[in-house]
Protein backbone atom coordinates (compact mmCIF):
# COMPACT_ATOMS: atom_id res chain seq x y z
CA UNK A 1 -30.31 79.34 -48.13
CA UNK A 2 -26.64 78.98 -46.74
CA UNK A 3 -25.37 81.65 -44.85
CA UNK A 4 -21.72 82.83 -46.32
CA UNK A 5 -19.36 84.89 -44.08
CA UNK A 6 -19.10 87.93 -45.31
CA UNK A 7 -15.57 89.63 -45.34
CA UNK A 8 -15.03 92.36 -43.09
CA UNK A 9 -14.11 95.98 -44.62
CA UNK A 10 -11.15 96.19 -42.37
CA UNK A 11 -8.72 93.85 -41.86
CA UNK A 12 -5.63 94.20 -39.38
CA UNK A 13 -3.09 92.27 -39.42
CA UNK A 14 0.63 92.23 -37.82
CA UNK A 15 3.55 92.80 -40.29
CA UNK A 16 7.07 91.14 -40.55
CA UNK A 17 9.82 93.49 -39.15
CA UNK A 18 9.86 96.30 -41.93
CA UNK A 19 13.47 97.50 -42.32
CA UNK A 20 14.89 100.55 -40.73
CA UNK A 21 14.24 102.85 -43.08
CA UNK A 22 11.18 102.43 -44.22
CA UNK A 23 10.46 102.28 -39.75
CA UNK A 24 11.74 105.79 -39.77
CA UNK A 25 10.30 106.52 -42.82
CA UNK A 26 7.19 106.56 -41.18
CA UNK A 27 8.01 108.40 -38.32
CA UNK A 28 9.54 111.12 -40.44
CA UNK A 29 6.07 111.15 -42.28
CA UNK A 30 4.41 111.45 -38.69
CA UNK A 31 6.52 113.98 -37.97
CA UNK A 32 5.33 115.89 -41.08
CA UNK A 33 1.70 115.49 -40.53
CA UNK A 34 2.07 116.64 -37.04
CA UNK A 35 4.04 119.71 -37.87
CA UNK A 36 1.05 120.66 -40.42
CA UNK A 37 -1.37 119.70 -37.43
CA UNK A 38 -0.09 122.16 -35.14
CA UNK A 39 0.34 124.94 -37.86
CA UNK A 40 -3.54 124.38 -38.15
CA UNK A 41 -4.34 124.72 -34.48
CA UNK A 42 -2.33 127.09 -33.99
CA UNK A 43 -3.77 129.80 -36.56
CA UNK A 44 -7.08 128.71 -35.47
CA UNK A 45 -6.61 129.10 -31.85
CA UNK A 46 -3.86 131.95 -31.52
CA UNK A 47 -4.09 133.83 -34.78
CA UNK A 48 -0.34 133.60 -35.26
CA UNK A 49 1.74 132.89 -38.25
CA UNK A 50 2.78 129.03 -37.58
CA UNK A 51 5.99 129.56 -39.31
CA UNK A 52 7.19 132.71 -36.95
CA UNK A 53 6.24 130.04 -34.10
CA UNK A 54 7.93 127.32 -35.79
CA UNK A 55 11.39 129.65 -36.30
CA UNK A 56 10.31 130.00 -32.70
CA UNK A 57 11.45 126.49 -31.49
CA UNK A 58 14.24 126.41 -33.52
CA UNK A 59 15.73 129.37 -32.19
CA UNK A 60 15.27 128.14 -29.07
CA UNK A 61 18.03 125.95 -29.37
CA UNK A 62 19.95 126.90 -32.13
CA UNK A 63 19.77 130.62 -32.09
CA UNK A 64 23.37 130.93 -29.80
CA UNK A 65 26.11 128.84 -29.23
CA UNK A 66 25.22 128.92 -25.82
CA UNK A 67 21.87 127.53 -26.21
CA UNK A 68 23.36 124.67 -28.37
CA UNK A 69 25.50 123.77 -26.09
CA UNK A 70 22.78 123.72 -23.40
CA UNK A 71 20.69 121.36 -25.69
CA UNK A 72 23.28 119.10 -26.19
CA UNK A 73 23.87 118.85 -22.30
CA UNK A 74 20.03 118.08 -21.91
CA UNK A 75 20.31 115.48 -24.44
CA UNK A 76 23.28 114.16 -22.42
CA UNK A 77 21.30 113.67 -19.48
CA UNK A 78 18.20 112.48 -21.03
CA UNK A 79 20.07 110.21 -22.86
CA UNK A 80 22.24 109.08 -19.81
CA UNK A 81 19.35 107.97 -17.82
CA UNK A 82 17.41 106.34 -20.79
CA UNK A 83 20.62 104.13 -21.48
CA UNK A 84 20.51 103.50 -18.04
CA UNK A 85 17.05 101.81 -18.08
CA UNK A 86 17.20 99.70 -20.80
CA UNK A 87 19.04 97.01 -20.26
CA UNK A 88 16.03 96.23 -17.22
CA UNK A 89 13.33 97.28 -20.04
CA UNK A 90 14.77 94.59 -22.18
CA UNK A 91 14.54 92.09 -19.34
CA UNK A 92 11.19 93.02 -18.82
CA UNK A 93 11.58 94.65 -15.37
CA UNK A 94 10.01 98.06 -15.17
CA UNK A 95 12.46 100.24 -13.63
CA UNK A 96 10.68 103.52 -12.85
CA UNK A 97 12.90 104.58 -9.91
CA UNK A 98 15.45 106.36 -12.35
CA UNK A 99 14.76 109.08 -10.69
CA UNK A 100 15.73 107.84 -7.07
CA UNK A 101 18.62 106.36 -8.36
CA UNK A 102 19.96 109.37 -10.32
CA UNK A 103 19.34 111.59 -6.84
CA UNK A 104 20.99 108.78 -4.34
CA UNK A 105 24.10 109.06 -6.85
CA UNK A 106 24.05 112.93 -6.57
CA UNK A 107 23.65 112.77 -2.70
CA UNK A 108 26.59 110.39 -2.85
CA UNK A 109 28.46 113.66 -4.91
CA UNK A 110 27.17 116.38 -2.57
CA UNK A 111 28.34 114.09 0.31
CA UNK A 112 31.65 113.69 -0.67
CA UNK A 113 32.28 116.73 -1.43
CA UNK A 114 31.50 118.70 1.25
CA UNK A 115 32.65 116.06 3.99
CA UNK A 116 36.01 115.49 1.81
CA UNK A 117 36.78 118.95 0.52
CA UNK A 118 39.07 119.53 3.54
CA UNK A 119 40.53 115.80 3.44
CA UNK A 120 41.80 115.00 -0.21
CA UNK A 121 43.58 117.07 -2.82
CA UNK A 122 40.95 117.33 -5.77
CA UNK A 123 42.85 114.54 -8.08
CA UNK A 124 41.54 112.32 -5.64
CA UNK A 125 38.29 113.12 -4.56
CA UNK A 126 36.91 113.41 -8.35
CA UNK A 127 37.75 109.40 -8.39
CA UNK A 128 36.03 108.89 -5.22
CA UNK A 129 33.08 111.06 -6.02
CA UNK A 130 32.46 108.91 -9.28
CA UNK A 131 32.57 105.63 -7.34
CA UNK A 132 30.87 106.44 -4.42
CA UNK A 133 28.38 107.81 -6.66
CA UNK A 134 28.00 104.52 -9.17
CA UNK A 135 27.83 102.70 -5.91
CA UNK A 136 24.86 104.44 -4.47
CA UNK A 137 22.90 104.14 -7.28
CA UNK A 138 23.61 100.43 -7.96
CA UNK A 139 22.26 99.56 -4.36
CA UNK A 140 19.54 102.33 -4.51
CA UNK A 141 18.90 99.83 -7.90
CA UNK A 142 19.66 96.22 -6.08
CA UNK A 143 16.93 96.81 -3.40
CA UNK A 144 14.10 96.37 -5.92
CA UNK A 145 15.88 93.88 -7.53
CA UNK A 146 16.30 91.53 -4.39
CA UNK A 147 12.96 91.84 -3.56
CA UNK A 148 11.78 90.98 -6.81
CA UNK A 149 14.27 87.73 -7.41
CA UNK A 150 13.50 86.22 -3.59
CA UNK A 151 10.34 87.30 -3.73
CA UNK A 152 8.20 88.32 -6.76
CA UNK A 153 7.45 91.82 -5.66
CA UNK A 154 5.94 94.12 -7.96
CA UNK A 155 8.93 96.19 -9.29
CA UNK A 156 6.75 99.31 -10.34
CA UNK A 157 5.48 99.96 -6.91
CA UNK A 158 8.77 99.03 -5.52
CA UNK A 159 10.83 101.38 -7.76
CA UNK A 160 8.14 104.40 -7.46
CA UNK A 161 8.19 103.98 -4.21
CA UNK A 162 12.20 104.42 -4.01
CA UNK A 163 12.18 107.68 -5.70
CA UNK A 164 9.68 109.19 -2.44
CA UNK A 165 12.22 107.53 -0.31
CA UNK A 166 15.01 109.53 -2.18
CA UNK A 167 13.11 112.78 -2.62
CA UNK A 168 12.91 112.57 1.29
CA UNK A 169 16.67 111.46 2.08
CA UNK A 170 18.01 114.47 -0.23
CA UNK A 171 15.43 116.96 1.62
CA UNK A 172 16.40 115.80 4.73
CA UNK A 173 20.71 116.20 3.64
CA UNK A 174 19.40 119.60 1.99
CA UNK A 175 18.51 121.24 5.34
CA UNK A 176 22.05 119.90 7.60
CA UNK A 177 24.47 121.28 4.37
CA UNK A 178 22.07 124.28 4.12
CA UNK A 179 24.31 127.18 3.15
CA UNK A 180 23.49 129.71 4.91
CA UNK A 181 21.88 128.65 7.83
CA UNK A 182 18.14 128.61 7.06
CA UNK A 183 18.57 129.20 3.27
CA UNK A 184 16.75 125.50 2.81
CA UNK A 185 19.05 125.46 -0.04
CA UNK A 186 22.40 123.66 -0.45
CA UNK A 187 23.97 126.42 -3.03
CA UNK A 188 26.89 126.23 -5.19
CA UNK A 189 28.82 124.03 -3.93
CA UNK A 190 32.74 124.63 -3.32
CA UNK A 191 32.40 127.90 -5.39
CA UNK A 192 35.44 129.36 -4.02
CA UNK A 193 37.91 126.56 -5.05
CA UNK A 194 35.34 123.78 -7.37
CA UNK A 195 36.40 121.30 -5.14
CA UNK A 196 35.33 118.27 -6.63
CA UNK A 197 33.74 119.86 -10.14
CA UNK A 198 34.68 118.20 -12.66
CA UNK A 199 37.35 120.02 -15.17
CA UNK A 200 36.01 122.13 -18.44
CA UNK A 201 37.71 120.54 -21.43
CA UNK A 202 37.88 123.34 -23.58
CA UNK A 203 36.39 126.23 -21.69
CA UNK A 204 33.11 124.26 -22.00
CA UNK A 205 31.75 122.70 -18.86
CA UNK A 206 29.11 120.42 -20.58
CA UNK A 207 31.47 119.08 -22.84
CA UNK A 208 33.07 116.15 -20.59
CA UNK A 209 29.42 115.40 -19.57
CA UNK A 210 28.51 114.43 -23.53
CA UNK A 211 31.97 112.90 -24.22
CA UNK A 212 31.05 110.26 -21.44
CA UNK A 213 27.47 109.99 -22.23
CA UNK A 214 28.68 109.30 -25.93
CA UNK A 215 30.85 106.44 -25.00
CA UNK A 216 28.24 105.17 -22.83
CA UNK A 217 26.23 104.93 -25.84
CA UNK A 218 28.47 103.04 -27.55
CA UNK A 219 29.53 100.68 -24.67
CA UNK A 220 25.47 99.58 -24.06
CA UNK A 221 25.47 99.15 -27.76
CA UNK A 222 28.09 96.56 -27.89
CA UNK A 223 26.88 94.78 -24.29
CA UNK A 224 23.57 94.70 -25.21
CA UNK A 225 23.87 93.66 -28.87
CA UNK A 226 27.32 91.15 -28.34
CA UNK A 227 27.77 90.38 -24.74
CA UNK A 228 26.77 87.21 -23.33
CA UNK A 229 25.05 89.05 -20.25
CA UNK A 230 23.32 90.94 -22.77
CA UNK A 231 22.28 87.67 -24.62
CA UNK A 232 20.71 86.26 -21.28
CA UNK A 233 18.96 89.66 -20.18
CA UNK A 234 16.96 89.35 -23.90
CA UNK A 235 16.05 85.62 -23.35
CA UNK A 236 15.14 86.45 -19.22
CA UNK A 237 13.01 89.16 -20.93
CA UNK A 238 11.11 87.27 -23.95
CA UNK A 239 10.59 83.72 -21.51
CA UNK A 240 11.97 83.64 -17.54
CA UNK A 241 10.91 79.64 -18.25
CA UNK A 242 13.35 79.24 -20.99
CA UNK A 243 15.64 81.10 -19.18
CA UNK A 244 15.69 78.41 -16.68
CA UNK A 245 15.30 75.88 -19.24
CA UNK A 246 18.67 76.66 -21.13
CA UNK A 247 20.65 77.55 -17.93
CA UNK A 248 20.54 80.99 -16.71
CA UNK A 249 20.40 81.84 -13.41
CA UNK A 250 16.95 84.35 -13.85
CA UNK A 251 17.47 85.57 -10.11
CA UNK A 252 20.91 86.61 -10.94
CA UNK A 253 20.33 88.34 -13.81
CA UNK A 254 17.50 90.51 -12.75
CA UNK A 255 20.06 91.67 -9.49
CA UNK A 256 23.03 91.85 -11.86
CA UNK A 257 21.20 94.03 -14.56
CA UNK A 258 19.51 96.26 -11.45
CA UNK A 259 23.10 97.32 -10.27
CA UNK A 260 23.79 98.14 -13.95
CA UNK A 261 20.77 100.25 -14.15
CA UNK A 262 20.79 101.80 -10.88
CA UNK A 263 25.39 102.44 -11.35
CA UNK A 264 24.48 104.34 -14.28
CA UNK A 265 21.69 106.27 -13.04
CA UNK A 266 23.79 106.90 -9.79
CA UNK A 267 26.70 108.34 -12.92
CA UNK A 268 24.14 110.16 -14.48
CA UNK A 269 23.06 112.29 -10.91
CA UNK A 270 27.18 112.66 -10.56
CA UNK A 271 27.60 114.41 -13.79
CA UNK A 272 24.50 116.66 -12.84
CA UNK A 273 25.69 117.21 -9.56
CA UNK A 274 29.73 117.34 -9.86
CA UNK A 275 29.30 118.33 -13.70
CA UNK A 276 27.19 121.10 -14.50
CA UNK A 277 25.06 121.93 -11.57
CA UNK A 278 27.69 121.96 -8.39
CA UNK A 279 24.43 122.09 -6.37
CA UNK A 280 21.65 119.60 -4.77
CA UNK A 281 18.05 119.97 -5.50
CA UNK A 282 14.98 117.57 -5.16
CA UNK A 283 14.12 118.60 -8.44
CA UNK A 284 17.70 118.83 -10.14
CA UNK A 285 16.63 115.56 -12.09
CA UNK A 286 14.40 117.45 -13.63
CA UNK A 287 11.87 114.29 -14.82
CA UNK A 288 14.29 112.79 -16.86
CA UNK A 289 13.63 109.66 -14.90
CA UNK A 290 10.37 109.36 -16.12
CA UNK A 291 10.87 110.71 -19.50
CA UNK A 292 13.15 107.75 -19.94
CA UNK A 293 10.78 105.68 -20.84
CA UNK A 294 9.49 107.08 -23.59
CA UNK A 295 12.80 107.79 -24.99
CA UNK A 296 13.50 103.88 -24.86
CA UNK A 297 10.59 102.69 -25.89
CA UNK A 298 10.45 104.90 -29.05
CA UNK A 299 13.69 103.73 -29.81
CA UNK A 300 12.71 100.24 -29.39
CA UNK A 301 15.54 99.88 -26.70
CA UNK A 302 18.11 100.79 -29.64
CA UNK A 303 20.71 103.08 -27.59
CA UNK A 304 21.62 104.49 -31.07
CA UNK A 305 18.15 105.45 -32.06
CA UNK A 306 17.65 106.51 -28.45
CA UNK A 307 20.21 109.61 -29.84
CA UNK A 308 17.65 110.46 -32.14
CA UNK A 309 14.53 110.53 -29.78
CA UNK A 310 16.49 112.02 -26.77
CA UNK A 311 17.32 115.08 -29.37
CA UNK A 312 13.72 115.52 -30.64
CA UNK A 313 12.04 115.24 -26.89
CA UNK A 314 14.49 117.93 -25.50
CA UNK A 315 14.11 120.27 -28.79
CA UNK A 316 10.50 120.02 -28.35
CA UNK A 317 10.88 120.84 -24.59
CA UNK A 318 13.03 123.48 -24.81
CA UNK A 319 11.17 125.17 -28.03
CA UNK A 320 7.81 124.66 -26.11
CA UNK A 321 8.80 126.87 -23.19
CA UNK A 322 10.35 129.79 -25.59
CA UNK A 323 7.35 130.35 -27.43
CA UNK A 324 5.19 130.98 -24.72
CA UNK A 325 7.83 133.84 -23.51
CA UNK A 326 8.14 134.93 -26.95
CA UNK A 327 4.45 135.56 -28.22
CA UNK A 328 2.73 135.93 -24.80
CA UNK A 329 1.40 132.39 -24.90
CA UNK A 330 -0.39 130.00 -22.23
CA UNK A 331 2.15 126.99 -21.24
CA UNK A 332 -0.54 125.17 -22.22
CA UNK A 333 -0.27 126.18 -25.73
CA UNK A 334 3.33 124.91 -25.81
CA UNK A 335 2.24 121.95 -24.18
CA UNK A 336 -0.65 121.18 -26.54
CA UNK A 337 1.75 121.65 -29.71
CA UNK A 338 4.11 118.99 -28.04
CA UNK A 339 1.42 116.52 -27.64
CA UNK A 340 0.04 116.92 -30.96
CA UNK A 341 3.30 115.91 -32.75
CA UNK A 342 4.03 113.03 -29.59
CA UNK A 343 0.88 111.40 -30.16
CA UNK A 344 1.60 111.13 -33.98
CA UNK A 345 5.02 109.76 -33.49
CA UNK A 346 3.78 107.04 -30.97
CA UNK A 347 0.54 106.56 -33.29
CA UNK A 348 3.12 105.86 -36.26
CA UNK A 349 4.17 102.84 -33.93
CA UNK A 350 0.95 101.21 -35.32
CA UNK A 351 1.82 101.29 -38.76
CA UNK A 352 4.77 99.95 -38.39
CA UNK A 353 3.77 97.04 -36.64
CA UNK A 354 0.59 96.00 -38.48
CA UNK A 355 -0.92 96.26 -41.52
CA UNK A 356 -4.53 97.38 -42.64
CA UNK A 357 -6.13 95.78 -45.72
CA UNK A 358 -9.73 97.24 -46.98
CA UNK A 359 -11.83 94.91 -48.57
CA UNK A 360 -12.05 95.49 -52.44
CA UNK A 361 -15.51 96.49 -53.62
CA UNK A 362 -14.89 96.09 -57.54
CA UNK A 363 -13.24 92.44 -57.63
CA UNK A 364 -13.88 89.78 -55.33
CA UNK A 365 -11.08 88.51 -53.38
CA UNK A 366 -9.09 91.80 -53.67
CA UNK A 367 -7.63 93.96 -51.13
CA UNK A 368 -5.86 96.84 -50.71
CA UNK A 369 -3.10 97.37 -47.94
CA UNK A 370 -1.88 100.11 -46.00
């Protein structure tokens, strides 16, 4: 009796590249099953009325102007830093020393000005702030980046690495500009005159921090999408081989795109520094470093879409930490709601890249897809 394969009840397979909106369709629908996830859990667990905790996180950003505007600062930031990244992402080099880069660009701001205060009128010491800052954070960037084009080094120790190296160099600045004396804090900086802050367009300090952010969004669109660098950083990043093969220089692309990544970081630590928080902290990056990476890889490296998963990390965030104030929660609680609805937004990645057909039981032959 000959054997016959018999067809498995599940079948996965990979799809074709579904089009945008039925992508975000998806998401949307994760988004929705997630929500009615955490209602569950939470009237299981806590007793309280998921809607009153749902108003909960909205309020938390929308409730006062003030809080909006803080939101849209945070998105800013977050957003700064993940634009900043993925141009290396795209290339394939995994830059995780945002967060070393964005503080060596606000040491760079804290350095000039308090050394410069007393040296150049404020006109000119803004300029010199933003290019001493780009500058420290493209070579903070290039170091990894040479040792990885002369000689292979892995750039995700490298980069990690950097950030410890940074943490250490800003401690170390924190306790010479300590103000006062044995403080072991910087403070405001300049408070008296805002040397070197950058001006409040419209009464609103955080506003010239998203105007920039929004044309740097814009400007990685175009040079990552039209440019010819951008062209060779996407063919460095799907083959280095072919790379070589057609032409590029791989070595000088991975430096090149490095001194991007780590110029913007360094821009993004300026605007925290000379921007919003006139102040240096080893912490005043807050993670976003880090959380850069999964705002550009849920975006899919799409610095538009990267508005759209900046906004919903940062919501999240900020609603998480009101509702434990507000009902007397556990942080975990928060955190545990925030997970729920991030795993089903990266699980919804799955079903928008393959496909899963069940074998039909009434006709043979048949399948159904999902």
């Amino acid at each position: 009796m000959a054997n016959k394969m018999k067809e498995p009840l599940i079948h996965i397979s990979r799809r074709s590249v579904l089009p945008w909106y039925q992508s975000w369709g998806i998401r949307a629908g994760a988004v929705i099953l997630s929500l009615g996830v955490c209602a569950l859990v939470t009237m299981l667990t806590t007793g309280e009325n998921p809607f009153s905790v749902f108003g909960a996180i909205y309020d938390a950003s929308f409730s006062t102007q003030r809080r909006t505007w803080v939101l849209f600062q945070n998105i800013a930031m977050l957003l700064s830093v993940s634009l900043a990244v993925v141009p290396a992402f795209r290339m394939r080099f995994w830059n995780l020393g945002g967060e070393g880069q964005m503080l060596a660009g606000g040491l760079a701001s804290t350095a000039c000005m308090i050394c410069l205060r007393d040296v150049l009128p404020n006109a000119v010491l803004i300029p010199v702030i933003v290019v001493c800052s780009i500058a420290a954070g493209a070579i903070w960037g290039m170091i990894p980046a040479l040792f990885k084009a002369k000689w292979g080094t892995n750039e995700t120790l490298f980069t990690l690495m950097m950030n410890y190296i940074a943490i250490q160099l800003v401690s170390f600045f924190i306790i010479v500009w300590e103000m006062p004396k044995g403080a072991g804090q910087i403070g405001i900086i300049n408070q008296n005159t805002e040397i070197g802050w950058l001006p409040a367009i419209g009464g609103q300090k955080y506003l010239l921090n998203i105007i920039v952010v929004a044309v740097l969004t814009a400007a990685m669109y175009v040079y990552m999408n039209y440019s010819k660098q951008g062209y060779e950083i996407s063919v460095v990043g799907e083959s280095v081989r072919t790379a070589r093969y057609v032409g590029i220089k791989v070595e000088r692309v991975i430096v090149r795109t490095m001194i991007i990544s780590g110029a913007l970081c360094g821009l993004t630590g300026m605007l925290l520094v000379s921007g919003t928080d006139h102040t240096l902290t080893t912490t005043i990056t807050g993670g976003r470093g880090f959380t850069a990476v999964l705002v550009a890889w849920m975006a899919k490296f799409n610095p538009v879409w990267m508005i759209l998963t900046s906004f919903l990390l940062v919501f999240l965030d900020k609603g998480a930490g009101d509702i434990t104030t507000k009902f007397g929660l556990n942080r975990s609680f928060s955190d545990i709601l925030t997970g729920i609805i991030l795993f089903f937004i990266i699980g919804s990645e799955f079903f928008i890249n393959y496909r899963i057909s069940f074998r039909h039981s009434a006709k043979k032959g048949e399948t159904d897809h999902v």
